[in-house]
Each structure stands twice: as structure tokens, then as C-alpha cells.
C-alpha atoms as a PDB file:
ATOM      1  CA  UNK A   1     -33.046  -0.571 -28.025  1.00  0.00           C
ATOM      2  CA  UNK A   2     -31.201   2.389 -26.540  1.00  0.00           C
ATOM      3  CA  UNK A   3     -28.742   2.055 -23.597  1.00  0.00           C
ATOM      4  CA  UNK A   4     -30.317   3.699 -20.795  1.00  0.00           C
ATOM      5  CA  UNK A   5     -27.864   3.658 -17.905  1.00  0.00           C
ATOM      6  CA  UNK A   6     -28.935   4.721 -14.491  1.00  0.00           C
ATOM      7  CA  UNK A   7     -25.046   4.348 -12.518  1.00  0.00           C
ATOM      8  CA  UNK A   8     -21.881   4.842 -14.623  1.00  0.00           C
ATOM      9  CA  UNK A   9     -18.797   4.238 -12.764  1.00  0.00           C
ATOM     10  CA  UNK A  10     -15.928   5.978 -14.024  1.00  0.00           C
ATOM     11  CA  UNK A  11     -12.775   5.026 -13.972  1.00  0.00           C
ATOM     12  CA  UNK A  12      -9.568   6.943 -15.688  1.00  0.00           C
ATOM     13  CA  UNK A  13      -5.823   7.206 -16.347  1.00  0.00           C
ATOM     14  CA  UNK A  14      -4.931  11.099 -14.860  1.00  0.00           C
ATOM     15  CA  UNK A  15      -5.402  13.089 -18.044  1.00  0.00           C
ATOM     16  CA  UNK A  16      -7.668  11.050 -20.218  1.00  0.00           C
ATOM     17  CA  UNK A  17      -9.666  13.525 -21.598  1.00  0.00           C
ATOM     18  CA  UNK A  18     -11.650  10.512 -23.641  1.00  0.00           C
ATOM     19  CA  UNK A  19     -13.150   9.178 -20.723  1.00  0.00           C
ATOM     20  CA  UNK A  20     -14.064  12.276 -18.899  1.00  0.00           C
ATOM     21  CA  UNK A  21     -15.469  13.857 -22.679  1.00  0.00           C
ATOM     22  CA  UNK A  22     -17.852  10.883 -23.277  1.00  0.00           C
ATOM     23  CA  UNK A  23     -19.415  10.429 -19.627  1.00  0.00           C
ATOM     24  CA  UNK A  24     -20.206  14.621 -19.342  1.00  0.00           C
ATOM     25  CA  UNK A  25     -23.292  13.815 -21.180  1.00  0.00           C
ATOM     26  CA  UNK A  26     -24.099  11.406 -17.849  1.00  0.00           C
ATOM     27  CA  UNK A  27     -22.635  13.326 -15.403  1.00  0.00           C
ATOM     28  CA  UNK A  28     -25.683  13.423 -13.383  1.00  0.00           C
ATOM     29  CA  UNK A  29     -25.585   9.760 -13.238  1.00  0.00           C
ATOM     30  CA  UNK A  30     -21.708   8.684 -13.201  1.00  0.00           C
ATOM     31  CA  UNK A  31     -19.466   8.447 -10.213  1.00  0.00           C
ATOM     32  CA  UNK A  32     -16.209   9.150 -10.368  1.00  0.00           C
ATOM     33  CA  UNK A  33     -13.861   6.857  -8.891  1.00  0.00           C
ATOM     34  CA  UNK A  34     -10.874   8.508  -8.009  1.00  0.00           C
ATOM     35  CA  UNK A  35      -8.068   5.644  -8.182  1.00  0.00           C
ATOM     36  CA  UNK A  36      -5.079   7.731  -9.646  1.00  0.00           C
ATOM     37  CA  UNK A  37      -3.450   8.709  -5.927  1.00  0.00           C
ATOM     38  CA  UNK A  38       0.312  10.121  -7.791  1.00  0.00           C
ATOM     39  CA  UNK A  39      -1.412  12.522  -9.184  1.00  0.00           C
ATOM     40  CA  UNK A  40      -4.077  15.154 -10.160  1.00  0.00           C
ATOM     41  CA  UNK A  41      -6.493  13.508 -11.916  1.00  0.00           C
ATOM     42  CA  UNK A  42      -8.858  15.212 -14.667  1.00  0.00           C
ATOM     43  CA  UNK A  43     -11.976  13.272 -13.610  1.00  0.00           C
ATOM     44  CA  UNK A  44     -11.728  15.762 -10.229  1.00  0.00           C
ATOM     45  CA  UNK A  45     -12.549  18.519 -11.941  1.00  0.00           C
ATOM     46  CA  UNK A  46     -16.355  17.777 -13.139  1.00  0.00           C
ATOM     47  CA  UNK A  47     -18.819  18.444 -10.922  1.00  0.00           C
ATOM     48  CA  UNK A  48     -20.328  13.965 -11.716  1.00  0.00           C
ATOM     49  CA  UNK A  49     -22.969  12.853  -9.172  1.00  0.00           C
ATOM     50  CA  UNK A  50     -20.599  11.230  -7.234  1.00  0.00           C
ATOM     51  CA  UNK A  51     -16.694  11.899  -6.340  1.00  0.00           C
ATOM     52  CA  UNK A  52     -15.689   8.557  -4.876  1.00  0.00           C
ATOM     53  CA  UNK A  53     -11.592   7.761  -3.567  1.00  0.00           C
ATOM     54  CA  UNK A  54     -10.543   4.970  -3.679  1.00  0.00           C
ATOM     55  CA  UNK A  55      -7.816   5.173  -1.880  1.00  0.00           C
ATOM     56  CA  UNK A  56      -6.696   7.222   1.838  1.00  0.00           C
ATOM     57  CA  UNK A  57      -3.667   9.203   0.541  1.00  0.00           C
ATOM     58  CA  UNK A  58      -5.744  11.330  -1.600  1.00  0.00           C
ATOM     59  CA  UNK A  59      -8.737  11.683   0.557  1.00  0.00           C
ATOM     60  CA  UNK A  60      -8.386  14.110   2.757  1.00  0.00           C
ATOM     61  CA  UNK A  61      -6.807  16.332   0.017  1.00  0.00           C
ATOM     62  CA  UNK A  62     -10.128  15.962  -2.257  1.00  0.00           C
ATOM     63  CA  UNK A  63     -12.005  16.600   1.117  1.00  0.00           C
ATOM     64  CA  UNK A  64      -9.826  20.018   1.822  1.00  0.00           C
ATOM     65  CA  UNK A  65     -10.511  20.650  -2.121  1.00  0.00           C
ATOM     66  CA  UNK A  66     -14.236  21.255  -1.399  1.00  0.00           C
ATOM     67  CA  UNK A  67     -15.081  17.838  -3.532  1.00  0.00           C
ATOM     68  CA  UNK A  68     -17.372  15.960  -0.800  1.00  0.00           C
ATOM     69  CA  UNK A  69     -15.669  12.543  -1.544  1.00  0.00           C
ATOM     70  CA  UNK A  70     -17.012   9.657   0.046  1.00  0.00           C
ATOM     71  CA  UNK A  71     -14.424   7.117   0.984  1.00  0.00           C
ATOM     72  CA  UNK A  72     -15.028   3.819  -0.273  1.00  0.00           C
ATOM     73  CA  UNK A  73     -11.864   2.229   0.313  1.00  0.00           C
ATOM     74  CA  UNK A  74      -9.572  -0.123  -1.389  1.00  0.00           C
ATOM     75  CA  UNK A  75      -9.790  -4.327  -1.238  1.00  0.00           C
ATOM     76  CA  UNK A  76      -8.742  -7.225  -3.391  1.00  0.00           C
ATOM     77  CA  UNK A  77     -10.883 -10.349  -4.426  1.00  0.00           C
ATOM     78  CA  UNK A  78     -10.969 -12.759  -1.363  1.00  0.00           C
ATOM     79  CA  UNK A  79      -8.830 -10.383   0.963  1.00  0.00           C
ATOM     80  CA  UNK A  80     -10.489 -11.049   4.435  1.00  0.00           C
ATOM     81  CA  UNK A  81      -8.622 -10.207   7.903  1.00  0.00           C
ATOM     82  CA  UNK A  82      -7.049 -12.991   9.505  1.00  0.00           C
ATOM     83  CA  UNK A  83      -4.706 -13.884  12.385  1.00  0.00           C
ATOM     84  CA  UNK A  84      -1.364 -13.132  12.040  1.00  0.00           C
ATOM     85  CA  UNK A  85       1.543 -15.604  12.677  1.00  0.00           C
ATOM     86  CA  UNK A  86       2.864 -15.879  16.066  1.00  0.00           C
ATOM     87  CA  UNK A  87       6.499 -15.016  16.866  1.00  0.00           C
ATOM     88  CA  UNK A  88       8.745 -17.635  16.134  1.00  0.00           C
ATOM     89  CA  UNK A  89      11.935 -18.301  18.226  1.00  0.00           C
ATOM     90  CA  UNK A  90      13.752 -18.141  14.790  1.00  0.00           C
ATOM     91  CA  UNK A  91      15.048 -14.780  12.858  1.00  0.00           C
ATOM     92  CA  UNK A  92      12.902 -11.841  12.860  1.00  0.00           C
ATOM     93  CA  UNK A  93      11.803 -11.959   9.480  1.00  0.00           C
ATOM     94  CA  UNK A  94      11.086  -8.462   7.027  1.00  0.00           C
ATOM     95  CA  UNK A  95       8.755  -8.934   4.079  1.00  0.00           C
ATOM     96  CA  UNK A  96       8.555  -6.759   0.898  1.00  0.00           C
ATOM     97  CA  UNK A  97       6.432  -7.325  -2.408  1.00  0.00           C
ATOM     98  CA  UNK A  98       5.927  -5.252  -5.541  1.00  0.00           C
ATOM     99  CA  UNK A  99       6.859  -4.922  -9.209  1.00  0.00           C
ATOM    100  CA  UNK A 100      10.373  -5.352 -10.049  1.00  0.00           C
ATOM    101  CA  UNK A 101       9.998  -1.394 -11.090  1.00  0.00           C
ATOM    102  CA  UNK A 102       8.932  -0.523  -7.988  1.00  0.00           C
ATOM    103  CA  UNK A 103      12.451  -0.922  -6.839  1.00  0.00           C
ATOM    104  CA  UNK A 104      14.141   0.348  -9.516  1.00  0.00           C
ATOM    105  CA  UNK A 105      14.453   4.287 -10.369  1.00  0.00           C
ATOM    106  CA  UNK A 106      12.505   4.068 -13.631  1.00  0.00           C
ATOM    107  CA  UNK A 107       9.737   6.600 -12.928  1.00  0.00           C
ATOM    108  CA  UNK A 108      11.429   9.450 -11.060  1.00  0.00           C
ATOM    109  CA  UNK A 109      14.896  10.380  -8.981  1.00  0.00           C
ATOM    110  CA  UNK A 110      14.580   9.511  -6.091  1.00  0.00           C
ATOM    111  CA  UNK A 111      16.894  10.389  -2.622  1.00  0.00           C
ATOM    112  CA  UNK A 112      17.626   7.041  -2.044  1.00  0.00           C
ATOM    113  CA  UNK A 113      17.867   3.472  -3.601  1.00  0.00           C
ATOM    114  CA  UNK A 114      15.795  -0.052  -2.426  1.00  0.00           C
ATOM    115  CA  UNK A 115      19.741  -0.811  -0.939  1.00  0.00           C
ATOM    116  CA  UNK A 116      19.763   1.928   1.406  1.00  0.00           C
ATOM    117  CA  UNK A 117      16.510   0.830   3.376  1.00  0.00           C
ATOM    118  CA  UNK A 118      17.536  -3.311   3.183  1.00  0.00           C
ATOM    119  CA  UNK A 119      21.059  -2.107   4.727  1.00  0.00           C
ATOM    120  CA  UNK A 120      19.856  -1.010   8.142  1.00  0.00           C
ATOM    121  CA  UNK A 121      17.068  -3.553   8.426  1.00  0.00           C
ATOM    122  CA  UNK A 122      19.074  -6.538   7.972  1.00  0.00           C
ATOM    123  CA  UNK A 123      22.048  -5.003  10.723  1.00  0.00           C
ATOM    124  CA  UNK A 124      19.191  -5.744  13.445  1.00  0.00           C
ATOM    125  CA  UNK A 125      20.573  -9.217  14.598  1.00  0.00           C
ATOM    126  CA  UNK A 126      19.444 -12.308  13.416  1.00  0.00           C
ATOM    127  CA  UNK A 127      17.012 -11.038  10.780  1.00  0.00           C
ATOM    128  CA  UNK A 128      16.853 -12.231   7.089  1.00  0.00           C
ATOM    129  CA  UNK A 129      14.946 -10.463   4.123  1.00  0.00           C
ATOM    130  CA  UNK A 130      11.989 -12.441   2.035  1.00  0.00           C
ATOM    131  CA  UNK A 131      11.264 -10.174  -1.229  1.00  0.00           C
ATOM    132  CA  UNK A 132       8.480 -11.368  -3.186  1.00  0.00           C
ATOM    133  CA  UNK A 133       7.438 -10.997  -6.664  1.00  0.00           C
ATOM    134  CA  UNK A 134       9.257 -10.414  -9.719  1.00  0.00           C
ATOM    135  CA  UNK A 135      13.291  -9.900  -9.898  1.00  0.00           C
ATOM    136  CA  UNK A 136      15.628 -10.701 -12.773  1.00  0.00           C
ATOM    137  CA  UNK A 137      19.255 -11.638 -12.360  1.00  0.00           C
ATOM    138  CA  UNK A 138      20.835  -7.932 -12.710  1.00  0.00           C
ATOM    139  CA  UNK A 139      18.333  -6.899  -9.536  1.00  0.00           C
ATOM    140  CA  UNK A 140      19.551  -9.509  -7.639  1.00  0.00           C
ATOM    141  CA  UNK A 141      23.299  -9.047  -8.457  1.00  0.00           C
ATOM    142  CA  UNK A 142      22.966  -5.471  -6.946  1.00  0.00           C
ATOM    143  CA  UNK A 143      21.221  -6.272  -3.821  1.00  0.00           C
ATOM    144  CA  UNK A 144      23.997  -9.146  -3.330  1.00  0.00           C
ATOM    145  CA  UNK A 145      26.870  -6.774  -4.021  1.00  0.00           C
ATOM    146  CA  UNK A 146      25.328  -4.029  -1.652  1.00  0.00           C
ATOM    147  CA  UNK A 147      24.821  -5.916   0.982  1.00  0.00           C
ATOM    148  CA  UNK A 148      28.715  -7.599   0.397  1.00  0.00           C
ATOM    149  CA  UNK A 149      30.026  -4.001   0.192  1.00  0.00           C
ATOM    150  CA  UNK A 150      28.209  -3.096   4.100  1.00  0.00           C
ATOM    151  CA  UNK A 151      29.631  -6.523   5.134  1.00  0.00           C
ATOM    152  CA  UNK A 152      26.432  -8.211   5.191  1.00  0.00           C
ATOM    153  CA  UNK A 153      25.788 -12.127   3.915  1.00  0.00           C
ATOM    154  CA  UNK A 154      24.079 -11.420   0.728  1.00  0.00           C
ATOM    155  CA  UNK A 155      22.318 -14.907   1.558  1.00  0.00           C
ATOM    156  CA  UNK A 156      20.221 -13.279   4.334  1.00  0.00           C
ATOM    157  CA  UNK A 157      18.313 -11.961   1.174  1.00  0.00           C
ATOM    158  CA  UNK A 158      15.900 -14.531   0.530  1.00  0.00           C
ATOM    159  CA  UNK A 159      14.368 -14.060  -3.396  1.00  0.00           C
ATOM    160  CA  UNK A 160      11.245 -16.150  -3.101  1.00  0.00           C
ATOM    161  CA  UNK A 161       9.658 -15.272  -6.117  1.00  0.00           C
ATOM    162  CA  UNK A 162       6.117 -15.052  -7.595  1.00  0.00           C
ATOM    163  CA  UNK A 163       2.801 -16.323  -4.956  1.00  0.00           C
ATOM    164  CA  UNK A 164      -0.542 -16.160  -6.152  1.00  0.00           C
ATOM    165  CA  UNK A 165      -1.307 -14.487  -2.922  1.00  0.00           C
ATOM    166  CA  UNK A 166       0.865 -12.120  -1.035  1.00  0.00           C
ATOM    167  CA  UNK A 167      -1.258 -12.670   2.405  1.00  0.00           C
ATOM    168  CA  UNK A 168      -0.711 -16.394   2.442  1.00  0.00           C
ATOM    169  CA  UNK A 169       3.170 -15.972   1.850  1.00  0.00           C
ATOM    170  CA  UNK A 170       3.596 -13.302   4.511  1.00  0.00           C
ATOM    171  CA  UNK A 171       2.269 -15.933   7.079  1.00  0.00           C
ATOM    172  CA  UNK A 172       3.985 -18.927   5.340  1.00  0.00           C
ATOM    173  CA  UNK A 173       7.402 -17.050   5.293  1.00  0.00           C
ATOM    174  CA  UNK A 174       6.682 -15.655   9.238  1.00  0.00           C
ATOM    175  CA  UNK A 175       7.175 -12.255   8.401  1.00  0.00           C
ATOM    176  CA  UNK A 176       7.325 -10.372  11.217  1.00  0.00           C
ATOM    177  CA  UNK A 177       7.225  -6.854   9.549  1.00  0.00           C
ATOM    178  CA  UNK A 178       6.595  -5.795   6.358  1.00  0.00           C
ATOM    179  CA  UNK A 179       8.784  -2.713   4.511  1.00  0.00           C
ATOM    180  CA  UNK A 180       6.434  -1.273   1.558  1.00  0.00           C
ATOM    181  CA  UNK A 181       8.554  -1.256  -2.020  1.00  0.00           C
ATOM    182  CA  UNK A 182      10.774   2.195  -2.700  1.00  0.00           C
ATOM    183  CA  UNK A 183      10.850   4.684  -4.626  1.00  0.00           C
ATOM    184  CA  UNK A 184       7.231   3.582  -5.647  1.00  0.00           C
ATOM    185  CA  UNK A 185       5.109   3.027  -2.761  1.00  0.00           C
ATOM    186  CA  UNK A 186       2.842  -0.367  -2.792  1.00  0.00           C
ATOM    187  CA  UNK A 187      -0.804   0.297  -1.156  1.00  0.00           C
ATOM    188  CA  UNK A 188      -2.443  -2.532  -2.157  1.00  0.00           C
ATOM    189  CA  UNK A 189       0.502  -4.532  -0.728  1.00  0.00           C
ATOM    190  CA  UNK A 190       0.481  -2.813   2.546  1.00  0.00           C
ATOM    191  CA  UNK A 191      -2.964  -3.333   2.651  1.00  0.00           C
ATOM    192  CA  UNK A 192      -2.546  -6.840   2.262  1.00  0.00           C
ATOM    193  CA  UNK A 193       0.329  -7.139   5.127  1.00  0.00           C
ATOM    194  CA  UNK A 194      -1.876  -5.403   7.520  1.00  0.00           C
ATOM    195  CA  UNK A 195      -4.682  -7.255   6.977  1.00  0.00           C
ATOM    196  CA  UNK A 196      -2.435 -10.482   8.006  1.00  0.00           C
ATOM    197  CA  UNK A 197      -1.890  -8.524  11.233  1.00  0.00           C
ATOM    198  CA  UNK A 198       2.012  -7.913  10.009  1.00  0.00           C
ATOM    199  CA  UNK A 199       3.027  -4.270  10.651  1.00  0.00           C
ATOM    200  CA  UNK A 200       4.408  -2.063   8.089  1.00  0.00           C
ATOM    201  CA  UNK A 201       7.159   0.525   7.581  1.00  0.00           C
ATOM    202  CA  UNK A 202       6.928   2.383   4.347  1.00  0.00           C
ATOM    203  CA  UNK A 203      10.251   4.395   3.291  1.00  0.00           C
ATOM    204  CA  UNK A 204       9.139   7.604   1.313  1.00  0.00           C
ATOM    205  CA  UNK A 205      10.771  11.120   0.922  1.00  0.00           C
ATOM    206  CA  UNK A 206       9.467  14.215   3.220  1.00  0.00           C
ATOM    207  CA  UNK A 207       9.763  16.765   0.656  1.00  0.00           C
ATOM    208  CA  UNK A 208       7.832  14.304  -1.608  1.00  0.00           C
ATOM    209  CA  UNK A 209       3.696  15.849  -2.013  1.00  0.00           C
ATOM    210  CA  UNK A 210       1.259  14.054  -0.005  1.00  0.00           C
ATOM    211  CA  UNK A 211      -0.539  12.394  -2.865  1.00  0.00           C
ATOM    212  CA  UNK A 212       2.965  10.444  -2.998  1.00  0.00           C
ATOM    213  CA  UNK A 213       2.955   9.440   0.554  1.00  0.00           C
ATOM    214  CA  UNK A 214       0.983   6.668   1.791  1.00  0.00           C
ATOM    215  CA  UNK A 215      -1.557   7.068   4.163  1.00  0.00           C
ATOM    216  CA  UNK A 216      -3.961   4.614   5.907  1.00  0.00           C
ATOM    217  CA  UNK A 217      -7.353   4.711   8.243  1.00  0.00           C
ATOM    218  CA  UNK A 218      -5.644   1.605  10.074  1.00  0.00           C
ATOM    219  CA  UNK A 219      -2.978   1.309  12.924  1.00  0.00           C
ATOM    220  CA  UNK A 220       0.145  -0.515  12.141  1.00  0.00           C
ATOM    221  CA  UNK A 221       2.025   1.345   9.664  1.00  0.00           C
ATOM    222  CA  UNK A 222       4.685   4.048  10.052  1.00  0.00           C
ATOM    223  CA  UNK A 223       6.724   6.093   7.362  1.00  0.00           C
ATOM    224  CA  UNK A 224      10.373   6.579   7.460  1.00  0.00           C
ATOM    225  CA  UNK A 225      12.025   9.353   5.551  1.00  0.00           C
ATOM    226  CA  UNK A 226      15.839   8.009   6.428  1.00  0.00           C
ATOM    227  CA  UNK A 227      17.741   5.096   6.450  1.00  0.00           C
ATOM    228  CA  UNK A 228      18.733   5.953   9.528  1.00  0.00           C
ATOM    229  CA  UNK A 229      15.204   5.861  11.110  1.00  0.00           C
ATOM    230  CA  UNK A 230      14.742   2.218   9.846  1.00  0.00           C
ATOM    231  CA  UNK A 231      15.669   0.976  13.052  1.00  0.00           C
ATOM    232  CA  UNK A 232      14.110   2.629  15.559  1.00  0.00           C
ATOM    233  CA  UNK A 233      10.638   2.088  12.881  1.00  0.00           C
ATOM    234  CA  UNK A 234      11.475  -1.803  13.206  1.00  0.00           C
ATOM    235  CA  UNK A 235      11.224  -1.722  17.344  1.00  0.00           C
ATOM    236  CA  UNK A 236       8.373   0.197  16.741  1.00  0.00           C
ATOM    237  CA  UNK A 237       6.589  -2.184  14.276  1.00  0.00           C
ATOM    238  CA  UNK A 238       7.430  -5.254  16.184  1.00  0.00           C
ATOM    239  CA  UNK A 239       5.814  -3.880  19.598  1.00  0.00           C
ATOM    240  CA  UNK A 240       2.537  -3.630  17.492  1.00  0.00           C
ATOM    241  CA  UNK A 241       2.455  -7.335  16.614  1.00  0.00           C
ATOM    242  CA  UNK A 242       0.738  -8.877  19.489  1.00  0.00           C
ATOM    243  CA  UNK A 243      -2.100  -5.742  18.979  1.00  0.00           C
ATOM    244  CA  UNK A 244      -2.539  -6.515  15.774  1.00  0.00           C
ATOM    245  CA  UNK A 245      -3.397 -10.499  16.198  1.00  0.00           C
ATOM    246  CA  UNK A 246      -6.455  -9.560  18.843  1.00  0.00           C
ATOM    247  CA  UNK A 247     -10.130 -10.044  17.480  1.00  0.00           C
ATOM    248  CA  UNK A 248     -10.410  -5.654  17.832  1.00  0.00           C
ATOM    249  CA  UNK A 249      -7.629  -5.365  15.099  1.00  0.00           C
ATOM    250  CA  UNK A 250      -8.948  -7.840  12.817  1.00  0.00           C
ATOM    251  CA  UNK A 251     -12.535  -6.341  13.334  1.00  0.00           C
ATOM    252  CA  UNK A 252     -11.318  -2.737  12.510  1.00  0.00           C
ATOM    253  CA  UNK A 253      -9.746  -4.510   9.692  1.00  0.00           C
ATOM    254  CA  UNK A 254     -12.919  -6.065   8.187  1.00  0.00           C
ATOM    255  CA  UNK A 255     -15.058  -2.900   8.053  1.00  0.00           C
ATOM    256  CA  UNK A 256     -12.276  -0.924   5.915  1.00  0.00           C
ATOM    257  CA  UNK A 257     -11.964  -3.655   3.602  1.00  0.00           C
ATOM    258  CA  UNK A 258     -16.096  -4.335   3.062  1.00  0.00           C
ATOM    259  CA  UNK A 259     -16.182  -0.552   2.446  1.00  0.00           C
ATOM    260  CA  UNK A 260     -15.969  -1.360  -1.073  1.00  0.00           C
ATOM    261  CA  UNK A 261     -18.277  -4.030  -1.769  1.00  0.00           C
ATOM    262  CA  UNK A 262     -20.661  -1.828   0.371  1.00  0.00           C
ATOM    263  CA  UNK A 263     -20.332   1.528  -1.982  1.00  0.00           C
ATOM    264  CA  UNK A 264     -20.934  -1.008  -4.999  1.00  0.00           C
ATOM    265  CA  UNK A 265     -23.701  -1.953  -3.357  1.00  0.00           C
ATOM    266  CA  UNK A 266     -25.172   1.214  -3.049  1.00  0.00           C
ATOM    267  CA  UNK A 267     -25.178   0.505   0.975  1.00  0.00           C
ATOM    268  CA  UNK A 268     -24.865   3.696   2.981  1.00  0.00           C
ATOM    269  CA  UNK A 269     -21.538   4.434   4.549  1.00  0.00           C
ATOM    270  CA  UNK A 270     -20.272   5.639   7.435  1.00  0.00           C
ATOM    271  CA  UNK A 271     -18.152   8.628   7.591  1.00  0.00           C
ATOM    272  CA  UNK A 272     -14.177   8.117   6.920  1.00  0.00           C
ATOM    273  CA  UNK A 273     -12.656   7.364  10.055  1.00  0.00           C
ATOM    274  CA  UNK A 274      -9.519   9.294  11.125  1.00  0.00           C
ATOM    275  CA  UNK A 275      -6.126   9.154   9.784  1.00  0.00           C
ATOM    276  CA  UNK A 276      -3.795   5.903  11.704  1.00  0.00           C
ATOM    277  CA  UNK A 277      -0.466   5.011  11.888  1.00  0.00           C
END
């Protein structure tokens, strides 16, 4: 018997004009989900049932564009606010997570490198680094030698390697704030750090376009466009902890993160609440 869809959900790489060709036929009944954030995205530019982003960066941008996009937000599988760690008495502790080519200038030149950000982080006293995820030995060689070279003990670099769940490590390790992977940005990282109530400080560039830099409906984050704002973003981060453990934080958490599930659903939603940091 013949397919009769009544909801397509449409999902694309930027420019592939497969995709975007074979659902025009159904545009009255597919929603476009608008994932690609880096850039413009072909899938923008047919007038489908639905215009749906995924993700806050390029939300208001689609909004200014005249699309109507509902915001349906971003989650993970089992991602659920919880209660960060306390403060311990020990080292304040910075977090980072991402693809080893996150960290690496494969995609585009960037002002700085990963080095540059680490530097001025791990000068606050007592602090150590935990990077998680995937490295391989020349990676690690360069962060060791940086840090030598700005007189640093390469050992306060802590390499702890893959988790199955980036949450559970951020409160296992007591990380006390969380710097986002440079020159490529990590959302669904961040994401993940804020919803364990750790704050976040994402490096990006200022001249960079705003579907590059990241941008959140919740509190807790802050960008930096120097190194030499790193530490002054790292007072401000850790004065947000004890805000972001209280039952309010964790609440405001929950609703962006069932925002999903609820557009799936087909559940009405509310309007996009305003721009944090």
C-alpha cells in the first residue's frame, strides 16, 4: 500500500539539496528541523509547515529572518537536571569535553589555540585541569610542553579519557567550572555541564558571526573573547555555583530540556524565553 505520511521531520547537512528536493512534494506536512547552527542551512529557505531550531544560537537570527521558528530546544537521552557537587576544600577544579578536533585547528584559523585559554585558567592557585574525551599522544605532548614553557606543572593537566556520560564525570571529577572546547564550540557539552549545576565559560572570537557563538536560554554561562578575560570569567563562574545547586535552577533547567520531547509530542509550547548568560 502507499506511504501516506501525515508529519515528516526533516533533518539535513547545510546544502543537501537531496533532502530538501525529495520532501518539497510534502512540504505542507514536513517540519524542518533546523540543527546545522555554523551555518546557513538550505532547508531555511522553503516555506515547510514547520521551521523548528534546534538549537539557541541560531534562533533569534531565524526569528529576525521573518521564519516564525518555534524553539524546541536541544537534550540528550536520559539528561535530567540534578544537583551539582558541593565545593570541596580541595583544588578548584575546570572541566572540558569534546572531540579531539574540537581542539585542534582542523576546520578553520582561528585567533587563538586550546593552550592559550588552559594557560590563564590553571595560574588561578591551586586549580588542576580534567579534559575528557578523546586525545592521542601528540595532543597531549603539546598541552604538556605549553604549559612547561609558561612554567606551569604539566601534571595539573589531568587526561581522564573517554565516560559514557559527561554529567556523571563532571560531578565525579568535582568540577567546579566548566570551559566549552576551542576553536569549535561544544553545545551539547555545555548543555550537559549546566544541567549538573557546573557553570560554564566558553572562549570564542568577537569578530566570529553569531551563528558561531554560543548562546543559551539558561543562566550560568559567559563567553570570553581573550585569554586575558579568563580570569576575571572564572570569579565570575564560581560566584554562580551555589545559585545553580537551588531547586529554582534545576527547575528552569528541566523545562528547557523537556522542550524537546514536548515538540515530538506535538504538545504546545510556550514561547522561547529570553536570551541568559
Amino acid at each position: 500500500c502507499a506511504i501516506k505520511p501525515t508529519r515528516i521531520f526533516l533533518l539535513q547537512h547545510h546544502m543537501d539539496v537531496c533532502a530538501v528536493t525529495a520532501t518539497y512534494p510534502f512540504r505542507d506536512i514536513t517540519e524542518f528541523v533546523h540543527h546545522a547552527d555554523h551555518l546557513p542551512c538550505l532547508g531555511a529557505t522553503v516555506g515547510y509547515s514547520a521551521h523548528v531550531d534546534l538549537t539557541y544560537t541560531c534562533h533569534p537570527i531565524c526569528a529576525a529572518a521573518g521564519l516564525n521558528p518555534i524553539y524546541s530546544g536541544m537534550t540528550l537521552p536520559g539528561l535530567s537536571a540534578v544537583q551539582g557537587a558541593e565545593k570541596s576544600d580541595g583544588p578548584l577544579v575546570f572541566g572540558t569535553c569534546g572531540n579531539l578536533g574540537k581542539y585542534r585547528q582542523e576546520g578553520r584559523a582561528s585567533r587563538y589555540r586550546w593552550i592559550d585559554w588552559v594557560i590563564p585558567a590553571l595560574r588561578t592557585p591551586n586549580s588542576k585541569f580534567i579534559h575528557i574525551g578523546p586525545t592521542d599522544a601528540a595532543f597531549e605532548q603539546d598541552i604538556r610542553q605549553g604549559l612547561a614553557d609558561a612554567g606551569i606543572d604539566p601534571e595539573r593537566y589531568v587526561f581522564a579519557g573517554l565516560t559514557p556520560s559527561l554529567q556523571t564525570a563532571l560531578i565525579d571529577h568535582q568540577v567546579d567550572v566548566y570551559i566549552s572546547s576551542y576553536p569549535e564550540g561544544g553545545g551539547r557539552a555545555t548543555l550537559e555541564a549546566l544541567a549538573a549545576g557546573v557553570p560554564a565559560v566558553a572562549p570564542s572570537e568577537a569578530e566570529m558571526g553569531p551563528l558561531v557563538q554560543y548562546s543559551s536560554p539558561l543562566s550560568g554561562w559567559a563567553l570570553v573573547y581573550d585569554p586575558a578575560q579568563m580570569p576575571a570569567a572564572i570569579a565570575d563562574a564560581e560566584s554562580r555555583r551555589d545559585a545553580m545547586r537551588s531547586a529554582a535552577y534545576r527547575a528552569t533547567v528541566q523545562i528547557e530540556l523537556n522542550r524537546f520531547e514536548q515538540y515530538v509530542a506535538g504538545r504546545p509550547l510556550g514561547p522561547a524565553p529570553a536570551p541568559q548568560s
